[in-house]
N, C-alpha and C. Protein backbone atom coordinates (compact mmCIF):
# COMPACT_ATOMS: atom_id res chain seq x y z
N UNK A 1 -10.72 -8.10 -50.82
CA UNK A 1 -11.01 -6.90 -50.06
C UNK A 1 -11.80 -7.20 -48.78
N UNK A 2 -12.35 -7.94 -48.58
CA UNK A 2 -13.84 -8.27 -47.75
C UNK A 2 -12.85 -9.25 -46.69
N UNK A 3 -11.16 -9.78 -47.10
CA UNK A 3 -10.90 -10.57 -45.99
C UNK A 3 -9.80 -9.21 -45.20
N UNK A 4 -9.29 -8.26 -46.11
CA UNK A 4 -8.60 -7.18 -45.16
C UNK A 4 -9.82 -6.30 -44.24
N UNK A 5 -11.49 -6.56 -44.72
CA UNK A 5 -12.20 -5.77 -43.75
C UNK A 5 -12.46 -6.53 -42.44
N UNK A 6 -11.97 -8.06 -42.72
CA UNK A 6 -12.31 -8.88 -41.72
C UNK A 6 -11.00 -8.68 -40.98
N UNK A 7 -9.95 -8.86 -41.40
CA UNK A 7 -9.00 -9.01 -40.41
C UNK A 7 -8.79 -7.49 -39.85
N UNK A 8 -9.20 -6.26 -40.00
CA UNK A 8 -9.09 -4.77 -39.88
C UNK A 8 -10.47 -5.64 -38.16
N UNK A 9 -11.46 -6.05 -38.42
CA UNK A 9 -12.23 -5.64 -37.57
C UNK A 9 -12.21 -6.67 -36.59
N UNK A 10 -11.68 -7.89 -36.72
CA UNK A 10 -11.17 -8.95 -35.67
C UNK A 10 -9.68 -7.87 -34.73
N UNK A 11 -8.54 -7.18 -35.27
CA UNK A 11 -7.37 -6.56 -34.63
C UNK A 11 -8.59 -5.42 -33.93
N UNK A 12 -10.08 -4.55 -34.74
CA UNK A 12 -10.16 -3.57 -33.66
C UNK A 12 -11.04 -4.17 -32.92
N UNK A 13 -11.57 -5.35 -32.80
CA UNK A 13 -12.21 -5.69 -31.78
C UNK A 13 -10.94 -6.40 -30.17
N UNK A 14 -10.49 -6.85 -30.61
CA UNK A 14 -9.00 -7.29 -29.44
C UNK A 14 -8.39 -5.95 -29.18
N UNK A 15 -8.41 -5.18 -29.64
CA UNK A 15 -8.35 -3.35 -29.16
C UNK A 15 -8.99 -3.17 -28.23
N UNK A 16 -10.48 -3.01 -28.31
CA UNK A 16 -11.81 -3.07 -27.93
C UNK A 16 -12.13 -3.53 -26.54
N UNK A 17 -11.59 -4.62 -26.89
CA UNK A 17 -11.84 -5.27 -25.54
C UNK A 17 -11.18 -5.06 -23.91
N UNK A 18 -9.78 -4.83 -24.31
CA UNK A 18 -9.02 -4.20 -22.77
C UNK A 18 -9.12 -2.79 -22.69
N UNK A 19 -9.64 -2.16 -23.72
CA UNK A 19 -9.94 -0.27 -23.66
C UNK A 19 -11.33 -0.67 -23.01
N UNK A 20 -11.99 -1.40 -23.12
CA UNK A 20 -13.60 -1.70 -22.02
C UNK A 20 -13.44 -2.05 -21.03
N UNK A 21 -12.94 -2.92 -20.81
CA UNK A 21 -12.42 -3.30 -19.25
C UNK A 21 -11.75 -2.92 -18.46
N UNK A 22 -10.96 -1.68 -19.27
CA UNK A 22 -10.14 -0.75 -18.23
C UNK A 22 -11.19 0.63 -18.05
N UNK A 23 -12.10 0.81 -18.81
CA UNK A 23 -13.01 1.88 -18.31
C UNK A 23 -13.56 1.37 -17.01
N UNK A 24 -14.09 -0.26 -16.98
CA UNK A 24 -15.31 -1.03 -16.40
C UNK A 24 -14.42 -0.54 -15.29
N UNK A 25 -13.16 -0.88 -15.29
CA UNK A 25 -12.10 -0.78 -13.85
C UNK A 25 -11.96 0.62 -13.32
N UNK A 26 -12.42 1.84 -14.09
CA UNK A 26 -12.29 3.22 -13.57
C UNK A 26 -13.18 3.78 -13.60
N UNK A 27 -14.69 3.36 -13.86
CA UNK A 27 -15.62 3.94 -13.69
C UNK A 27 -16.52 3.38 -12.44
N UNK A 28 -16.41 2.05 -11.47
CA UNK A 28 -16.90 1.39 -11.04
C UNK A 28 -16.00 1.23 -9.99
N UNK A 29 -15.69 2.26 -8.79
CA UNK A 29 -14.93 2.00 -8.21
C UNK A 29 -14.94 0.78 -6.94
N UNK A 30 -13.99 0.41 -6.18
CA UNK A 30 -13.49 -0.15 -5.36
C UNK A 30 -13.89 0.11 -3.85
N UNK A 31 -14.93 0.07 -2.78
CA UNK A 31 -14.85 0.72 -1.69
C UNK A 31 -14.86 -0.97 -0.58
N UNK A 32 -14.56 -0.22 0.42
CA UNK A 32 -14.13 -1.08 1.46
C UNK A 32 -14.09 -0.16 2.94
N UNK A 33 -14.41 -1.32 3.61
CA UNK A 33 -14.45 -0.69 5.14
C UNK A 33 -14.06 -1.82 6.14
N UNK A 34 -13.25 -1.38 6.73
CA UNK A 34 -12.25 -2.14 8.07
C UNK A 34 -12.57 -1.85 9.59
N UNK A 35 -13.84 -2.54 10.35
CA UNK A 35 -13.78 -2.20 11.73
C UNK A 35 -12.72 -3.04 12.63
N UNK A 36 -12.62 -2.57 13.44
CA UNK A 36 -11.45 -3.79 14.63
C UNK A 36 -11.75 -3.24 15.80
N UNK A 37 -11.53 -4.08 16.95
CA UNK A 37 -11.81 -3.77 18.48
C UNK A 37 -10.95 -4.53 19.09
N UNK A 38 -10.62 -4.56 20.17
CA UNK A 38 -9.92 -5.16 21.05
C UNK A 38 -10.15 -5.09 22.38
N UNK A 39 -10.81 -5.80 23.14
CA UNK A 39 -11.31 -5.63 24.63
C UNK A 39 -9.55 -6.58 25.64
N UNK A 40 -8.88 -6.65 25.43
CA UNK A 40 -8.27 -6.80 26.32
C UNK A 40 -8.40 -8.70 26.07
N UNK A 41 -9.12 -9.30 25.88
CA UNK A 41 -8.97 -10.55 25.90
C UNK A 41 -8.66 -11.46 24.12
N UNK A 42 -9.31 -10.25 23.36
CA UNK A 42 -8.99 -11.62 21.95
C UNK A 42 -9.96 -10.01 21.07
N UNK A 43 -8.83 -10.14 20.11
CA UNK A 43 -9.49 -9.37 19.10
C UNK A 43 -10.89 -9.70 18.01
N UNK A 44 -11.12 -8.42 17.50
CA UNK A 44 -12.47 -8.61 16.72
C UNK A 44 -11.92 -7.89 15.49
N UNK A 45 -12.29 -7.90 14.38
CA UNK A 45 -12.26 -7.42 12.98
C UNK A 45 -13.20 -7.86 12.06
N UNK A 46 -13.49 -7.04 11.38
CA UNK A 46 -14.33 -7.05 9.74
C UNK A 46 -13.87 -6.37 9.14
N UNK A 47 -13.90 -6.97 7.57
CA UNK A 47 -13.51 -6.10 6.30
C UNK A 47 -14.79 -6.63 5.74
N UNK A 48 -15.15 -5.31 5.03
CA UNK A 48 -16.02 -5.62 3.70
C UNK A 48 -15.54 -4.92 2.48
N UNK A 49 -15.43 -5.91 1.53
CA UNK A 49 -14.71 -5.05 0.13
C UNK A 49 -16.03 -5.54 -1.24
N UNK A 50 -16.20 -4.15 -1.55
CA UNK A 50 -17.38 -4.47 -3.04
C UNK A 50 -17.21 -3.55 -4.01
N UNK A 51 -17.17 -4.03 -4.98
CA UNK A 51 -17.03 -3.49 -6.19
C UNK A 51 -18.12 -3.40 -7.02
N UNK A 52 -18.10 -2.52 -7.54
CA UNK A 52 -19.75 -2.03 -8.64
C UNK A 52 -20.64 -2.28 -7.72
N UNK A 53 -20.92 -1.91 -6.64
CA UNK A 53 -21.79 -1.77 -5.94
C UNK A 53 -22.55 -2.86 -6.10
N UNK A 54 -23.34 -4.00 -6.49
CA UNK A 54 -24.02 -5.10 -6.31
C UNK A 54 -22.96 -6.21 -7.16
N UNK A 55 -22.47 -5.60 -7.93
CA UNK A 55 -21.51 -7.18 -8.84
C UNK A 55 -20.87 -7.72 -7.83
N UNK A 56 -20.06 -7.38 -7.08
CA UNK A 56 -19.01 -8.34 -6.17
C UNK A 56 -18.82 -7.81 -4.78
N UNK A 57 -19.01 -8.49 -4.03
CA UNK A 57 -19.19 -8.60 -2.63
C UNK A 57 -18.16 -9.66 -1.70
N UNK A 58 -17.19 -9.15 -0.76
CA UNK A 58 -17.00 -9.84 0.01
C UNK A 58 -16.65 -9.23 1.47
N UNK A 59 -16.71 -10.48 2.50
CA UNK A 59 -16.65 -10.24 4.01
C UNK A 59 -16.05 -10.76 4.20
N UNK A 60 -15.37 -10.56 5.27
CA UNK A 60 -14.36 -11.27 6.26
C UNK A 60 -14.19 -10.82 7.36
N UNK A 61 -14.47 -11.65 8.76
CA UNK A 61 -14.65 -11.35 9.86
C UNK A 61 -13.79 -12.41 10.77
N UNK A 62 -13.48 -11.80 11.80
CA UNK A 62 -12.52 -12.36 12.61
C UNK A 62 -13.23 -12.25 14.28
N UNK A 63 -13.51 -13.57 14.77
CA UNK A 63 -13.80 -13.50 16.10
C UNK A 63 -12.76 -14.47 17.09
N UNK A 64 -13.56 -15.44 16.85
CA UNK A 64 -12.32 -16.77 17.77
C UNK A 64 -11.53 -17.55 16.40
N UNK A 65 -12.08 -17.22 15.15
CA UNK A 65 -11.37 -17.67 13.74
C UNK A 65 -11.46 -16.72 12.66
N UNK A 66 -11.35 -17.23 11.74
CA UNK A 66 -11.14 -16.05 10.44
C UNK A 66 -12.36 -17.01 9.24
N UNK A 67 -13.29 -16.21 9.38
CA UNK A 67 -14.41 -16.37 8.56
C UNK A 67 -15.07 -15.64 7.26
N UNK A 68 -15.04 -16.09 6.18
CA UNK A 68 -15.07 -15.15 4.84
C UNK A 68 -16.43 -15.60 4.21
N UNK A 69 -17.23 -14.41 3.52
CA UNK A 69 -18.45 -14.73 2.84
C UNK A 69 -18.05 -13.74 1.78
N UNK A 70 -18.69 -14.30 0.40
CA UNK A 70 -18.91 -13.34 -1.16
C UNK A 70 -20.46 -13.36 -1.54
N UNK A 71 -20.50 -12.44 -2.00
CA UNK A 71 -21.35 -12.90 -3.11
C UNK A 71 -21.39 -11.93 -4.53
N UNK A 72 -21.47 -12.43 -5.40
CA UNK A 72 -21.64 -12.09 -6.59
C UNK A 72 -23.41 -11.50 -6.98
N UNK A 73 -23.26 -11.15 -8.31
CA UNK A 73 -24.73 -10.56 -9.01
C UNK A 73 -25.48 -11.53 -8.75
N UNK A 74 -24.84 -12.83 -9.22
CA UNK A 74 -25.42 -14.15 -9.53
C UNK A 74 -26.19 -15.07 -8.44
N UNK A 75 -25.39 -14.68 -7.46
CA UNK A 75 -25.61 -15.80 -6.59
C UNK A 75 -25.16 -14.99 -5.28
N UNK A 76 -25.76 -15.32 -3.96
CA UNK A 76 -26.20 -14.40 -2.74
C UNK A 76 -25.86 -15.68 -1.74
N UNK A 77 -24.49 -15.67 -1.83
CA UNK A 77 -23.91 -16.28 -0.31
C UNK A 77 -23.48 -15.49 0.79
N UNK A 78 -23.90 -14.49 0.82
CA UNK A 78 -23.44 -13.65 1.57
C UNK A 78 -23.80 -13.77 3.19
């Protein structure tokens, strides 16, 4: 009896786990912002895209090249 309560709670935990991570994915939305300019000689752009508001962070900016920074919770390369 004690190995059908084990294998009952190993199947609802692998349940468990993508029903959490699809909340984590709809409760924690996605925002982003795109500036661009163009003076006539060579364009300019930035994107910034972050998710959960401090978990994930990234930049990408465009002047005379295409330059990208992240940073995570963990660690602040930004």
């Amino acid at each position: 009896m004690s190995i059908l309560f084990l294998i009952l709670k190993i199947i609802g935990i692998l349940i468990l786990i993508p029903i959490v991570l699809l909340l984590i994915l709809l409760i924690f939305p996605i925002c982003y912002q795109i500036e661009g300019d163009f003076d006539g000689k060579s364009p300019k752009a930035q994107v910034k895209v972050s998710w959960a508001v401090i978990f994930l962070r990234a930049k990408a900016f465009y002047e005379e090249e295409l330059n990208f920074g992240d940073q995570d919770f963990w660690n602040t390369d930004l």
